[in-house]
N, C-alpha and C. Protein backbone atom coordinates (compact mmCIF):
# COMPACT_ATOMS: atom_id res chain seq x y z
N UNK A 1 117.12 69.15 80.01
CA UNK A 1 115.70 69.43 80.03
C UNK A 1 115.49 70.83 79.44
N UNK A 2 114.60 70.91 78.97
CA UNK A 2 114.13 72.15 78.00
C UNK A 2 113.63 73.23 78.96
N UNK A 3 113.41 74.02 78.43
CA UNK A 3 112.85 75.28 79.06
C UNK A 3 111.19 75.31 78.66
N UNK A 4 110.38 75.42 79.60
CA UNK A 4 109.01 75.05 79.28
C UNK A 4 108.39 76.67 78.83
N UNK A 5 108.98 78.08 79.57
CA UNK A 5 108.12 79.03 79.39
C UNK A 5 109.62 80.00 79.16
N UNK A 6 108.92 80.73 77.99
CA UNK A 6 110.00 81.74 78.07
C UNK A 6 109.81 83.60 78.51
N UNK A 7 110.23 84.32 78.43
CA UNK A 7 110.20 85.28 78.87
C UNK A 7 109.26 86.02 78.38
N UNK A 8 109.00 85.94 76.95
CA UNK A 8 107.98 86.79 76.13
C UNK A 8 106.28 85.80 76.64
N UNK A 9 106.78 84.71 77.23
CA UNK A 9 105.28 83.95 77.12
C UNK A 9 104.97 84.60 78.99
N UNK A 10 106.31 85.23 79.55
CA UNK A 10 105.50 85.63 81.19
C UNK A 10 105.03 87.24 81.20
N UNK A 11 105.61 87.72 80.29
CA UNK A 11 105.34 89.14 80.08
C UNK A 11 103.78 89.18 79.81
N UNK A 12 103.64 88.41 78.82
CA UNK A 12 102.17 88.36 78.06
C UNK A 12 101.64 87.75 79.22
N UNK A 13 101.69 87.45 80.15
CA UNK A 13 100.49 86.91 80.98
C UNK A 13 100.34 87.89 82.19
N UNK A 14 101.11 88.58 82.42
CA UNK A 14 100.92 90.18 83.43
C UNK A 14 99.81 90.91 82.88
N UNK A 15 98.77 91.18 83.67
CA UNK A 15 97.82 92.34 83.25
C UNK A 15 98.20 93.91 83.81
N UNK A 16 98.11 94.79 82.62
CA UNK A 16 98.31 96.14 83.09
C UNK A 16 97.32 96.67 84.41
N UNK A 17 97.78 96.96 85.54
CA UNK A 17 97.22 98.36 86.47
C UNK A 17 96.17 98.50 85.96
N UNK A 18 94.98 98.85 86.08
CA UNK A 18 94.20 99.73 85.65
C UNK A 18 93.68 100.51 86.86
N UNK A 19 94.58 100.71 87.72
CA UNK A 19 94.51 102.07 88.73
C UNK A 19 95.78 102.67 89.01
N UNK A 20 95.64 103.77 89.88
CA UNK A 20 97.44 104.54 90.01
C UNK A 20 97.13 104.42 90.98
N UNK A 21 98.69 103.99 91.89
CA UNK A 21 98.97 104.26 93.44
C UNK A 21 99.93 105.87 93.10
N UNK A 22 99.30 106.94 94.24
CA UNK A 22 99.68 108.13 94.07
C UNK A 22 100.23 107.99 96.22
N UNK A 23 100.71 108.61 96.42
CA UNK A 23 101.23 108.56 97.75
C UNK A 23 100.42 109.95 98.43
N UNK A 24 99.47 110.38 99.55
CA UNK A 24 99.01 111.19 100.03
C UNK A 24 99.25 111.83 101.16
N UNK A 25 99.63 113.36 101.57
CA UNK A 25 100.64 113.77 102.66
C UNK A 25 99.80 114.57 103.32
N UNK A 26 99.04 114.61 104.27
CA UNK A 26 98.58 115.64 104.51
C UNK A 26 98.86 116.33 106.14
N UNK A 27 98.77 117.67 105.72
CA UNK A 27 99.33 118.46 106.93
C UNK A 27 98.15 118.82 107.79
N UNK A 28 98.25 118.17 109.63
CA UNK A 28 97.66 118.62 110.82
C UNK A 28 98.40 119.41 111.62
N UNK A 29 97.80 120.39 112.11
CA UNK A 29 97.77 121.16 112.99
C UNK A 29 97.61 120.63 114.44
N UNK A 30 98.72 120.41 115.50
CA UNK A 30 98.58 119.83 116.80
C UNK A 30 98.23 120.75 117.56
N UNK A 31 97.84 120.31 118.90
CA UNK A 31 97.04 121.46 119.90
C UNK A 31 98.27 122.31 120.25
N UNK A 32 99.68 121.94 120.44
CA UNK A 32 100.76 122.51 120.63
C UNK A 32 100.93 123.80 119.71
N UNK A 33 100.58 123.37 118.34
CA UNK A 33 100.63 124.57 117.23
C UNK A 33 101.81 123.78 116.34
N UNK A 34 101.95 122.79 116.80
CA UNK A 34 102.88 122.22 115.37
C UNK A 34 102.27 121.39 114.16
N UNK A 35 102.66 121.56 113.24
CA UNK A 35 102.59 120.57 112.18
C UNK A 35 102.89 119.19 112.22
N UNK A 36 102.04 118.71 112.52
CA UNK A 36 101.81 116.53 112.29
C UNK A 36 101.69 116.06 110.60
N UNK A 37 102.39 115.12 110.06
CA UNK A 37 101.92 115.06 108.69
C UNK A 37 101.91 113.85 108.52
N UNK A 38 100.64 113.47 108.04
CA UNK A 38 99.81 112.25 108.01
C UNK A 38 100.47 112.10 106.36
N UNK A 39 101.05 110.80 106.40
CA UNK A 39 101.28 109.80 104.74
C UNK A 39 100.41 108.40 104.78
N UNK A 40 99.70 108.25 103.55
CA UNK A 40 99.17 107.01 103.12
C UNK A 40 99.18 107.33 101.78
N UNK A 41 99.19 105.66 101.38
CA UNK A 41 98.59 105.65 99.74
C UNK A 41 97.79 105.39 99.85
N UNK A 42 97.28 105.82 98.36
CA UNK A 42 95.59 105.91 97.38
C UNK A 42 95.69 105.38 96.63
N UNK A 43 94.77 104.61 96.08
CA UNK A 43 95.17 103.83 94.98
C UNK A 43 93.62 104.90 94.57
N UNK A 44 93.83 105.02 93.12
CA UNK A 44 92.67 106.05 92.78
C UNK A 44 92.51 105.87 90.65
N UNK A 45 91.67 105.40 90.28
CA UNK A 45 91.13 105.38 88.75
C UNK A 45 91.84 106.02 87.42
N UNK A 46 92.18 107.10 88.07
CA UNK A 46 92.04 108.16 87.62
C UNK A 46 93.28 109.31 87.71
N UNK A 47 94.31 109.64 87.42
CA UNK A 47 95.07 110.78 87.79
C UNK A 47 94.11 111.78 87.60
N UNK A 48 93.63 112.24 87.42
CA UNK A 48 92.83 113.66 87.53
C UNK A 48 92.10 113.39 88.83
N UNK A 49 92.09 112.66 88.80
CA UNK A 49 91.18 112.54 90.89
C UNK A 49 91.99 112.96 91.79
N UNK A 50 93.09 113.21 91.86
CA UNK A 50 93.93 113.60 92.76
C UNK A 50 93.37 115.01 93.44
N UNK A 51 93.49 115.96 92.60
CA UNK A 51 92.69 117.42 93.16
C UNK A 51 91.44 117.13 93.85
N UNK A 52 90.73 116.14 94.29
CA UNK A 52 89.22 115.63 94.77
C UNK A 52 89.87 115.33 96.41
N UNK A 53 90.96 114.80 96.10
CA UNK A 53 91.42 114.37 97.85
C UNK A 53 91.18 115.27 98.90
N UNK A 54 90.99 114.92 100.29
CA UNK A 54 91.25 115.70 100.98
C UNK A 54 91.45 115.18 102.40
């Protein structure tokens, strides 16, 4: 039996991202006085949006 799809025909059917996942860390202050650090991703438009986070 033949091969129905080949590799160049699955590539071509993937659509590019058109957003960035950037990973976001941010540092809290606990009532103790220690540092807590909050991680999530962002998925965000734009690399220049990054400096907008907060």
């Amino acid at each position: 039996m033949a091969k129905q799809q080949s590799f160049a025909d699955k590539a071509k059917g993937k659509k590019k991202a058109d957003h960035i996942t950037v990973k976001f860390v941010k540092a809290v202050k606990t009532d103790k006085g220690s540092y807590k650090f909050n991680e999530k991703f962002v998925r965000l438009d734009d690399i220049s949006k990054v400096t907008e986070l907060k």
